[in-house]
Protein backbone atom coordinates (compact mmCIF):
# COMPACT_ATOMS: atom_id res chain seq x y z
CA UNK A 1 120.25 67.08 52.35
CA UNK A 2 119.64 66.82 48.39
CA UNK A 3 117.00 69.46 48.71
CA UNK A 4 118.99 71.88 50.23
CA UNK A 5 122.30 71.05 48.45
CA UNK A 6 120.32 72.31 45.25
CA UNK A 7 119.00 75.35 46.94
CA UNK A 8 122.56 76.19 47.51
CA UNK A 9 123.71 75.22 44.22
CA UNK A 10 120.85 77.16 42.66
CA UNK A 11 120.85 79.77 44.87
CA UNK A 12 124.86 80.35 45.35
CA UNK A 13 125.14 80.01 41.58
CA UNK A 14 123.06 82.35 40.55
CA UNK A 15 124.68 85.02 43.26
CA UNK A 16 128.27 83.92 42.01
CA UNK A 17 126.78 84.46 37.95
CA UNK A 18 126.04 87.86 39.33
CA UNK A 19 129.21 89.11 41.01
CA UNK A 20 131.53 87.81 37.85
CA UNK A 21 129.11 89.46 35.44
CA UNK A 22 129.73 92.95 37.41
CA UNK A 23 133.39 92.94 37.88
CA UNK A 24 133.60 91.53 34.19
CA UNK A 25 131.97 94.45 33.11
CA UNK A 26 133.38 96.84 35.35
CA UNK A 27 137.16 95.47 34.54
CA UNK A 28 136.39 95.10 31.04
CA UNK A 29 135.44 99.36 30.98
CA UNK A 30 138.86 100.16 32.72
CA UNK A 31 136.82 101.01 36.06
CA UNK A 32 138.55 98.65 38.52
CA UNK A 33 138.47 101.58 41.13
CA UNK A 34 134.77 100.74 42.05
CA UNK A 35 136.07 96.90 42.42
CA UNK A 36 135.41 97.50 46.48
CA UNK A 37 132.30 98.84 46.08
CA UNK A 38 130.86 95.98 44.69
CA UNK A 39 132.35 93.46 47.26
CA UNK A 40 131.24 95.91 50.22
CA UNK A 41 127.70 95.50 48.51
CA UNK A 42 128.36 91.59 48.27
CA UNK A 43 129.53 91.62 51.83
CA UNK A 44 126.55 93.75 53.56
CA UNK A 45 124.74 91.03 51.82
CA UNK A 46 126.13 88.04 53.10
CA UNK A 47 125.92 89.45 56.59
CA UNK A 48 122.15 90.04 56.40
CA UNK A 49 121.75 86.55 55.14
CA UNK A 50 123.10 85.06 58.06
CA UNK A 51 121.83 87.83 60.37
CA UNK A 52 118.29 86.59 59.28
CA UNK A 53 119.19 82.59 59.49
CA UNK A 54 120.14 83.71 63.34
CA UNK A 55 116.84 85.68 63.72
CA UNK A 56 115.15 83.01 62.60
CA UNK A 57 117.27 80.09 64.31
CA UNK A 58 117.13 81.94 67.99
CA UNK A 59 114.57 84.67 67.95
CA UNK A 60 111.46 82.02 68.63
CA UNK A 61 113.00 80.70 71.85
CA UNK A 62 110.92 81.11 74.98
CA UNK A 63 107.85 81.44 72.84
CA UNK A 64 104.92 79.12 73.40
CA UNK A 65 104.35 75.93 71.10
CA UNK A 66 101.60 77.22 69.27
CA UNK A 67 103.64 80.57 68.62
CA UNK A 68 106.28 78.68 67.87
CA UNK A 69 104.27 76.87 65.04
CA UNK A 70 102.40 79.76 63.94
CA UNK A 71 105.42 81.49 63.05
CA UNK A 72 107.56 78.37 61.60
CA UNK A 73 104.19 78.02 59.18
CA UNK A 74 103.87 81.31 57.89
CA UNK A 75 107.51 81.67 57.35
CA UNK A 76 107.26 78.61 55.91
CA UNK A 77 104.43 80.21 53.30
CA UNK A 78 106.57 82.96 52.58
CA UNK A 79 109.53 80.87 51.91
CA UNK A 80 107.18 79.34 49.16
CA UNK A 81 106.45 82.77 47.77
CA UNK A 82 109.92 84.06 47.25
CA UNK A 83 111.06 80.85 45.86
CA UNK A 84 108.25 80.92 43.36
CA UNK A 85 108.77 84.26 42.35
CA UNK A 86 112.53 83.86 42.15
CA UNK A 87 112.22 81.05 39.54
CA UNK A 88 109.58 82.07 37.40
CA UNK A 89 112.15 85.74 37.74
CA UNK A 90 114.88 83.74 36.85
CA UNK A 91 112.94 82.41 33.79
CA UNK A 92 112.24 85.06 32.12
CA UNK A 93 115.56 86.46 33.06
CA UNK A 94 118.08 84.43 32.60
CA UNK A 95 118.71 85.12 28.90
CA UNK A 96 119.17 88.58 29.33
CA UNK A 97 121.16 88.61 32.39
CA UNK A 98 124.07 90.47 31.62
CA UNK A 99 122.59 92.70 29.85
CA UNK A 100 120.14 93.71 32.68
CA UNK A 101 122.93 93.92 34.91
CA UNK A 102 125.41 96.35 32.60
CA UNK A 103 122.42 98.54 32.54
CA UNK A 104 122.11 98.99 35.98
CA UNK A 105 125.87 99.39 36.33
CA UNK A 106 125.67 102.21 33.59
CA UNK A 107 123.41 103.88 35.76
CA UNK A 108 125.32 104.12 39.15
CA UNK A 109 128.96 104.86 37.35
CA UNK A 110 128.01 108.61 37.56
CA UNK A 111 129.92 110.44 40.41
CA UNK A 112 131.88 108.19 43.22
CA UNK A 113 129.98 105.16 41.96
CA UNK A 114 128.41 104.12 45.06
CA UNK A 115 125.07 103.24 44.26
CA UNK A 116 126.98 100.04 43.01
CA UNK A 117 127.25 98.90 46.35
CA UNK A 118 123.41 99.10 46.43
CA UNK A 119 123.06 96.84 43.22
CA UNK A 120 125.38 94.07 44.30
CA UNK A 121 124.10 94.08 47.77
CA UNK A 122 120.13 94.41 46.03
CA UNK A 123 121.44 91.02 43.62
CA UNK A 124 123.33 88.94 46.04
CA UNK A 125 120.84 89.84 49.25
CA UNK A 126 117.66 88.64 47.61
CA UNK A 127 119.31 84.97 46.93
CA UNK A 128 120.92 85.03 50.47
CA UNK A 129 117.37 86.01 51.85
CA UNK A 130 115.48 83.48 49.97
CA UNK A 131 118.39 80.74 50.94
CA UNK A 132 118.19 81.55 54.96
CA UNK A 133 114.18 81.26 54.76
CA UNK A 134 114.25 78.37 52.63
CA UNK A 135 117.39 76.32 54.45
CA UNK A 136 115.21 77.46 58.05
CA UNK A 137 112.22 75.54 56.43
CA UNK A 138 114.20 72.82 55.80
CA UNK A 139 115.43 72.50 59.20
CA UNK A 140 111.85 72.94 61.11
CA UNK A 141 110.94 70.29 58.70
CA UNK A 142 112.91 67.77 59.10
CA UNK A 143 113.73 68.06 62.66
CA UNK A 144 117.60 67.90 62.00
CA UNK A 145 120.61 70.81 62.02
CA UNK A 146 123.15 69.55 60.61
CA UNK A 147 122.29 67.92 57.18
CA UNK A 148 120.22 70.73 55.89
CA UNK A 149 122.80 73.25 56.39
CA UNK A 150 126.10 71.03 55.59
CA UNK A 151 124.07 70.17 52.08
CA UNK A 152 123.31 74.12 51.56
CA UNK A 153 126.96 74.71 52.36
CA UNK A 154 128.13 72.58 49.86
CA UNK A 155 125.61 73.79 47.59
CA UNK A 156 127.11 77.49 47.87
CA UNK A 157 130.75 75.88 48.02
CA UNK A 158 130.46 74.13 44.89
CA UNK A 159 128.65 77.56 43.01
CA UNK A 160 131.21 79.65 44.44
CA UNK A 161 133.82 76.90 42.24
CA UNK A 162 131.51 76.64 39.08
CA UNK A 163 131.76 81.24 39.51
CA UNK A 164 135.26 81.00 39.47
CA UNK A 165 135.57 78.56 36.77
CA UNK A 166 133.50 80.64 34.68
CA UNK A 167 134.93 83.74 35.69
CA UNK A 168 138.42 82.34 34.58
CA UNK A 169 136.75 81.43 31.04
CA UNK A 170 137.50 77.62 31.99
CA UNK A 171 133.58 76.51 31.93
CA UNK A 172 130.78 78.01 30.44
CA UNK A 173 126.73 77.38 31.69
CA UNK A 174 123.96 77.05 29.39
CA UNK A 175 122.05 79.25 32.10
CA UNK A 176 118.74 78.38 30.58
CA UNK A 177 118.41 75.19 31.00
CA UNK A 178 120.40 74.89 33.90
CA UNK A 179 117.92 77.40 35.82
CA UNK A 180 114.79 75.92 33.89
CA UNK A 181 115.78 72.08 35.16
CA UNK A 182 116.60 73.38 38.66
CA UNK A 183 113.38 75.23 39.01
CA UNK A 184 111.05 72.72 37.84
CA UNK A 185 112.92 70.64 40.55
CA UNK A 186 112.37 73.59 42.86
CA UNK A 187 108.95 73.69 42.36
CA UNK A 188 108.50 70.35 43.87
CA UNK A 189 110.02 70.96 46.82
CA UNK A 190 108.28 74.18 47.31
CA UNK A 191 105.21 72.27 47.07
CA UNK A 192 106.24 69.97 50.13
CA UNK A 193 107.46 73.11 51.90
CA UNK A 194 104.29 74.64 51.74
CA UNK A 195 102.24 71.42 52.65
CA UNK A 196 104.21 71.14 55.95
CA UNK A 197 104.05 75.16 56.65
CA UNK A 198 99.90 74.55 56.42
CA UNK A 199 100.45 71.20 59.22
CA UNK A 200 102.58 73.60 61.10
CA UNK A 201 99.68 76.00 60.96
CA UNK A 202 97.17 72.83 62.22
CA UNK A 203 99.27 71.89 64.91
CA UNK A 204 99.09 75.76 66.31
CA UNK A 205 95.66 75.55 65.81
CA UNK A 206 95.13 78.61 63.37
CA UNK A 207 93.77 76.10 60.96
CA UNK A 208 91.62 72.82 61.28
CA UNK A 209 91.56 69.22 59.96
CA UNK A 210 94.59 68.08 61.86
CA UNK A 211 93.58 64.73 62.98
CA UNK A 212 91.29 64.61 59.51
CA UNK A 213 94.03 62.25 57.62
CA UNK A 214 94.27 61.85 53.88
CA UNK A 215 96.25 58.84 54.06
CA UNK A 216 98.71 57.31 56.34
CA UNK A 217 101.40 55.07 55.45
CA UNK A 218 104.09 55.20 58.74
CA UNK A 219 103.70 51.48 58.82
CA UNK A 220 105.44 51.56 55.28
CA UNK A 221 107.65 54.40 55.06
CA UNK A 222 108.25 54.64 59.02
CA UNK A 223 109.73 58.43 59.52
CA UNK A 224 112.79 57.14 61.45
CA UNK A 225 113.95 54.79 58.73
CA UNK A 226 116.64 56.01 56.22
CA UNK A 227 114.03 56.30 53.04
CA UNK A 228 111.51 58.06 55.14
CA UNK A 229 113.89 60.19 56.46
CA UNK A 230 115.59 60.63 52.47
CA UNK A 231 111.73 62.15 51.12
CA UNK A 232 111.12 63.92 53.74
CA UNK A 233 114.53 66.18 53.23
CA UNK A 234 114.16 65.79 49.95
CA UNK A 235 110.33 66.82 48.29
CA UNK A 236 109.46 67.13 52.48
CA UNK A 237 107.06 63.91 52.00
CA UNK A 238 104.71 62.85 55.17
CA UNK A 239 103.71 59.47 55.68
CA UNK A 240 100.83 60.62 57.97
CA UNK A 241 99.31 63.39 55.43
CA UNK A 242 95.92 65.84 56.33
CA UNK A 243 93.08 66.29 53.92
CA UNK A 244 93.68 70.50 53.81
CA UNK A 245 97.50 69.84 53.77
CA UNK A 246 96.98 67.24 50.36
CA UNK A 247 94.71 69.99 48.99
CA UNK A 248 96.93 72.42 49.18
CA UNK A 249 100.01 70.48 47.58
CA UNK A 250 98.45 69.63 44.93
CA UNK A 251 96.64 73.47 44.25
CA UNK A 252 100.26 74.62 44.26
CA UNK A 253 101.68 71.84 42.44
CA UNK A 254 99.58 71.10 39.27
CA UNK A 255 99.29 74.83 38.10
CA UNK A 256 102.22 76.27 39.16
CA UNK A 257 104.13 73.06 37.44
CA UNK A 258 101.67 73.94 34.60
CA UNK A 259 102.56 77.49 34.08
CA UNK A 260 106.08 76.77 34.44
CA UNK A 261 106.28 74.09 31.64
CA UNK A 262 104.35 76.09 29.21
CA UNK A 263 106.50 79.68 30.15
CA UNK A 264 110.04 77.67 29.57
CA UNK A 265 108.75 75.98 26.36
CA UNK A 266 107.56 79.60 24.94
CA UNK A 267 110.66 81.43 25.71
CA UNK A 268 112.85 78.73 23.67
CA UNK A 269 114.18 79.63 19.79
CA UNK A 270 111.98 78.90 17.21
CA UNK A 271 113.91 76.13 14.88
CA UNK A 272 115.64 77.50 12.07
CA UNK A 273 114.32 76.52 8.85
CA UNK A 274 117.06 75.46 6.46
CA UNK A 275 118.15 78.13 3.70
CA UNK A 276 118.02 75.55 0.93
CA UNK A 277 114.61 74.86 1.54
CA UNK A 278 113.02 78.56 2.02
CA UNK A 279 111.32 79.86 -1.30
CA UNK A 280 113.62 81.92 -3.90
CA UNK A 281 112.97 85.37 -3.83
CA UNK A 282 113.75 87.60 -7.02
CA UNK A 283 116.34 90.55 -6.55
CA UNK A 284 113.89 92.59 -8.02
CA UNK A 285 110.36 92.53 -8.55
């Protein structure tokens, strides 16, 4: 449930950052007549979020096991993809957010200004995409319904707050470390995510080693039992772990970690040197 309360903290924030930064801008330029254009594009997106957590949730019934698996792994790859590329995105984005956004607003004022419903429903769809993949993971996971999605509800719920707090000037986000501690956290449970989408793939058969066990340690951290059950929603920990699936958490983990430590630590400010201590220059020379 922690797992997925951050993806929809993470993910609902960064949606709600985007909607306040367009009708900021578009209020601040006197242009409030586009104002529904915008939440049509939020709206569209929202629906094909949940149109795709349906697909997902009801679309593999009467399919064999090993169908069943094949798909819930690869989707489970993919979800691993997106959310990697949406952090290391967000990275290198997040300081120049608004302006990014203004630009593209620029660009679709011309005319009726409907190409803004294209750039909210283009900003908000890609989170609500990567939200209904990820959450699905989750729940194939785990096993359970209801405590992945009530912790992504109250992710979103509580971003959808922090928006309107910031909207209203009444909190403000340092959005680069706030996305750079989140994704680093993300990143972990990617890594798990991707580990169980490669057993999902062994069960169906499309790849071997299943029975070939790294470790297994049920007798200590039983699944049923309330910490099993806490790491395996969390960082989606096995007690009863595969040689290929080990591999492949830790080929994802270590570099991707890697790169993401040494990308946040070169985008921050160099420190100031002090003015009293830099060398005297002559007016003239």
């Amino acid at each position: 449930m922690l797992a997925n309360y951050l993806i929809g903290l993470r993910e609902g924030l960064e949606a709600a950052l985007i909607v306040t930064i367009l009708i900021t801008y578009i209020v601040k330029i006197d242009r409030k007549d586009v104002l529904p254009r915008i939440w049509a594009g939020v709206g569209l997106a929202v629906l094909l979020a949940l149109g795709i957590g349906a697909l997902l949730t009801f679309g593999t019934y009467g399919l064999t096991f090993e169908a069943q698996e094949t798909i819930g792994g690869l989707l489970s790859i993919i979800a691993t993809g997106l959310v990697t590329w949406m952090v290391f995105w967000m990275l290198r984005t997040a300081r120049d957010l608004k302006g990014h956004l203004h630009g593209n607003i620029d660009k679709h004022l011309i005319g009726s200004g409907l190409g803004l419903v294209f750039v909210a429903f283009l900003a908000v769809g890609r989170e609500g995409i990567e939200t209904a993949l990820f959450i699905w993971a989750a729940v194939q996971a785990t096993g359970e319904t209801t405590l992945p999605l009530l912790g992504a509800a109250l992710g979103i719920v509580t971003a959808v707050v922090l928006g309107w707090f910031v909207y209203k000037g009444m909190l403000r986000i340092n959005l680069s470390k706030f996305f750079t501690w989140t994704g680093a956290i993300l990143i972990v449970v990617a890594a798990g995510v991707l580990s169980y989408g490669v057993h999902d793939l062994q069960e169906a058969g499309v790849l071997p080693g299943l029975n070939n066990l790294a470790f297994d340690v049920s007798g200590i951290i039983p699944p049923g039992s309330w910490y099993g059950t806490l790491l395996k929603g969390t960082v989606n920990f096995s007690p009863a772990t595969t040689w290929l699936e080990l591999t492949v958490w830790t080929l994802y983990l270590v570099p991707t970690m890697t790169l993401f430590i040494v990308k946040s630590r070169a985008g921050r400010p160099a420190p100031r040197v002090a003015a009293q201590n830099a060398p005297k220059v002559p007016a003239s020379v």
